[in-house]
C-alpha atoms as a PDB file:
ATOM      1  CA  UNK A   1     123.252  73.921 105.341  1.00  0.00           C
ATOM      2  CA  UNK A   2     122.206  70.616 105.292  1.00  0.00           C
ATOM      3  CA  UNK A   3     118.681  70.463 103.310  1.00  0.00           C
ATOM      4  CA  UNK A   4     116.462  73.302 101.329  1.00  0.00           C
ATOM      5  CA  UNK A   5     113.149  72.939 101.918  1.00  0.00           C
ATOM      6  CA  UNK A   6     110.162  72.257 104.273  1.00  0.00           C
ATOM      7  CA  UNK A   7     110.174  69.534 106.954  1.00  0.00           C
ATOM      8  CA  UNK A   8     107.192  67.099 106.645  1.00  0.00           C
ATOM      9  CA  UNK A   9     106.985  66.592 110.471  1.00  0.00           C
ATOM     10  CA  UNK A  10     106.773  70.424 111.422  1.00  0.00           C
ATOM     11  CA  UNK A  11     103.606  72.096 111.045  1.00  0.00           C
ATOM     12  CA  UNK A  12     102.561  75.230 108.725  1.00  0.00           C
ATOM     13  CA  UNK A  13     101.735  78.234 111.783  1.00  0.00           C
ATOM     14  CA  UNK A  14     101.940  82.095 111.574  1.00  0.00           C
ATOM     15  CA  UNK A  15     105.804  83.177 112.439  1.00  0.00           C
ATOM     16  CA  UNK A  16     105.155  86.665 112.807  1.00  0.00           C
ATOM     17  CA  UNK A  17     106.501  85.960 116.822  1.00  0.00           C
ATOM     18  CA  UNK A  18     109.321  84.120 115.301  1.00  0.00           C
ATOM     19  CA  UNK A  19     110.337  87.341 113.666  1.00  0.00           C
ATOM     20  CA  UNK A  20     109.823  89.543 116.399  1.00  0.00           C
ATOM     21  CA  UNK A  21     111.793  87.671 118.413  1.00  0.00           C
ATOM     22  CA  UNK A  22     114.606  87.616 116.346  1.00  0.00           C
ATOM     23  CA  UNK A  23     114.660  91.693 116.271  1.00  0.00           C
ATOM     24  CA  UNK A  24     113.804  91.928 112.770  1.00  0.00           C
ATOM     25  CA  UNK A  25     112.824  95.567 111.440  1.00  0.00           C
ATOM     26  CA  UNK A  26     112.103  97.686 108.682  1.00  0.00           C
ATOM     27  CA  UNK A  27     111.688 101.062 107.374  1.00  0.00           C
ATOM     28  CA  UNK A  28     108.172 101.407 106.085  1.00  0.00           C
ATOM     29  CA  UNK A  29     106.667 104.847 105.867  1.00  0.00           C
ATOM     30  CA  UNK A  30     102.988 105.268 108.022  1.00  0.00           C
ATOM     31  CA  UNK A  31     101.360 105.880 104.304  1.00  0.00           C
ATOM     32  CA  UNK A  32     103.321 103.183 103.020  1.00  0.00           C
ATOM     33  CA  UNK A  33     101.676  99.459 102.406  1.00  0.00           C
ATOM     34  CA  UNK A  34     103.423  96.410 102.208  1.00  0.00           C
ATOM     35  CA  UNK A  35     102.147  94.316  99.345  1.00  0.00           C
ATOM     36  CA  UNK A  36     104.268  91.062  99.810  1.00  0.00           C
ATOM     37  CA  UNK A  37     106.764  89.648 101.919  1.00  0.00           C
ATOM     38  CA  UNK A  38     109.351  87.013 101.648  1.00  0.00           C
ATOM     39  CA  UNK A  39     110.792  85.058 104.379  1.00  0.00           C
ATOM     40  CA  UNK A  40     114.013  82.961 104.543  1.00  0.00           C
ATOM     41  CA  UNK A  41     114.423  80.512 107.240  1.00  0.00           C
ATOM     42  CA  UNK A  42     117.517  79.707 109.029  1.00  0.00           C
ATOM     43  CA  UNK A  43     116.069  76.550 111.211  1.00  0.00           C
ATOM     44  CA  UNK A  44     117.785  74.198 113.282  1.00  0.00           C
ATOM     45  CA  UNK A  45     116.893  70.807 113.780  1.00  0.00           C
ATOM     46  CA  UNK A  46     116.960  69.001 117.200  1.00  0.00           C
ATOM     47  CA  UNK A  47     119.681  66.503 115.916  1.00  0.00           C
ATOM     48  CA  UNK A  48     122.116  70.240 115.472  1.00  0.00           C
ATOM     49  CA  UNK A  49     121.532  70.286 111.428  1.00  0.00           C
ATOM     50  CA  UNK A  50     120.226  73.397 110.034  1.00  0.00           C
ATOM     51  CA  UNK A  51     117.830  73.842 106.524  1.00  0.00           C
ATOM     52  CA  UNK A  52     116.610  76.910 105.197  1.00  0.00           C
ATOM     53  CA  UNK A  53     113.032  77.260 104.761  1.00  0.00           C
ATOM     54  CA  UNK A  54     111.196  79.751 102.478  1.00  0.00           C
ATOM     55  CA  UNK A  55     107.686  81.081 102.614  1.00  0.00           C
ATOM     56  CA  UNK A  56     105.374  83.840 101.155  1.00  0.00           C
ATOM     57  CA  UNK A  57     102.530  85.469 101.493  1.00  0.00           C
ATOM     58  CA  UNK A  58      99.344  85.073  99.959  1.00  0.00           C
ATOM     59  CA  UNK A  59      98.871  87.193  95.964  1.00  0.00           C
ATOM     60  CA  UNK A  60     102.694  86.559  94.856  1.00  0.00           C
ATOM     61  CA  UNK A  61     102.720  85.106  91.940  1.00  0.00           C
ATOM     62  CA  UNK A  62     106.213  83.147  90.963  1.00  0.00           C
ATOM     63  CA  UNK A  63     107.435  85.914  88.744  1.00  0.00           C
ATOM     64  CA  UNK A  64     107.121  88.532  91.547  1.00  0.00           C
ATOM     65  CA  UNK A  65     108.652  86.074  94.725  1.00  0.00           C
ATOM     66  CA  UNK A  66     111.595  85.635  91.617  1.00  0.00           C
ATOM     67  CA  UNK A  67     112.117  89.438  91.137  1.00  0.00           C
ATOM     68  CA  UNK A  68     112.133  90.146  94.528  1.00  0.00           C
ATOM     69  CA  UNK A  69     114.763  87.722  95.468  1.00  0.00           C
ATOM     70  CA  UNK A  70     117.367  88.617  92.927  1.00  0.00           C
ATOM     71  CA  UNK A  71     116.845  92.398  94.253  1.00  0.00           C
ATOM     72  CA  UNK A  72     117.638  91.161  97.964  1.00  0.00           C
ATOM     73  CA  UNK A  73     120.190  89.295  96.621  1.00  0.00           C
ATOM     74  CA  UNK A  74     121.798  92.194  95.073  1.00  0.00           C
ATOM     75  CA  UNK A  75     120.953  94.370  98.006  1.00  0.00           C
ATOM     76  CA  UNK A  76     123.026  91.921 100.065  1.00  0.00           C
ATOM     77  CA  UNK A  77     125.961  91.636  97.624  1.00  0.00           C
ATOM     78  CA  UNK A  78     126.540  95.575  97.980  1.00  0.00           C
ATOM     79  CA  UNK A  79     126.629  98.077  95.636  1.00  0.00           C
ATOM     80  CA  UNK A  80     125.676  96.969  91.791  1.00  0.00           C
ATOM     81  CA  UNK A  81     128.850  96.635  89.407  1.00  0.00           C
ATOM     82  CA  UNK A  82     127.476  98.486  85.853  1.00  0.00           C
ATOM     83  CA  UNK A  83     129.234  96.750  82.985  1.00  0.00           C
ATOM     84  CA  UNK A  84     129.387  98.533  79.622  1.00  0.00           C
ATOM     85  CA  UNK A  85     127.649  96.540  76.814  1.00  0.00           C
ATOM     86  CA  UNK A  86     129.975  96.825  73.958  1.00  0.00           C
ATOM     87  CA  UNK A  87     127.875  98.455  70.649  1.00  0.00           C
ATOM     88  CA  UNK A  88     126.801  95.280  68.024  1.00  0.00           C
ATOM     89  CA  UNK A  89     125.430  97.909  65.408  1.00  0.00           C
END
């Protein structure tokens, strides 16, 4: 990737078509609400170099967009690796 971050010439606009288009899905249950969302960006630029941009909605505070990013993150890596804390007492 060649930059994080928003680009100052591009506009802020709804991307719920974006995401259809790109097939995305998930497995919420009809009595079920989704509280939050992240989204990460792959975008590329007209000149062929790519950035990733982020964005959130509205009511997620920094602690929350944090927490739910390291769980995706895990989620991604596969299946969590428990390591035993040796006793200090």
């Amino acid at each position: 990737m060649s930059e994080w971050g928003e680009d100052a010439a591009a506009e802020a606009r709804p991307i719920g078509d974006l995401i259809d288009g790109l097939g995305i899905e998930a497995h919420v249950g009809d009595d079920e609400l989704v509280a939050g969302a992240i989204v990460l960006l792959k975008v590329v630029e007209v000149d062929g170099s790519t950035r990733l941009s982020v964005s959130h909605s509205d009511g997620l505070g920094w602690i929350e967009r944090s927490g739910m990013l390291r769980i995706a993150e895990q989620a991604e890596s596969g299946p969590a690796r428990h390591e035993q804390v040796p006793d200090e007492g």
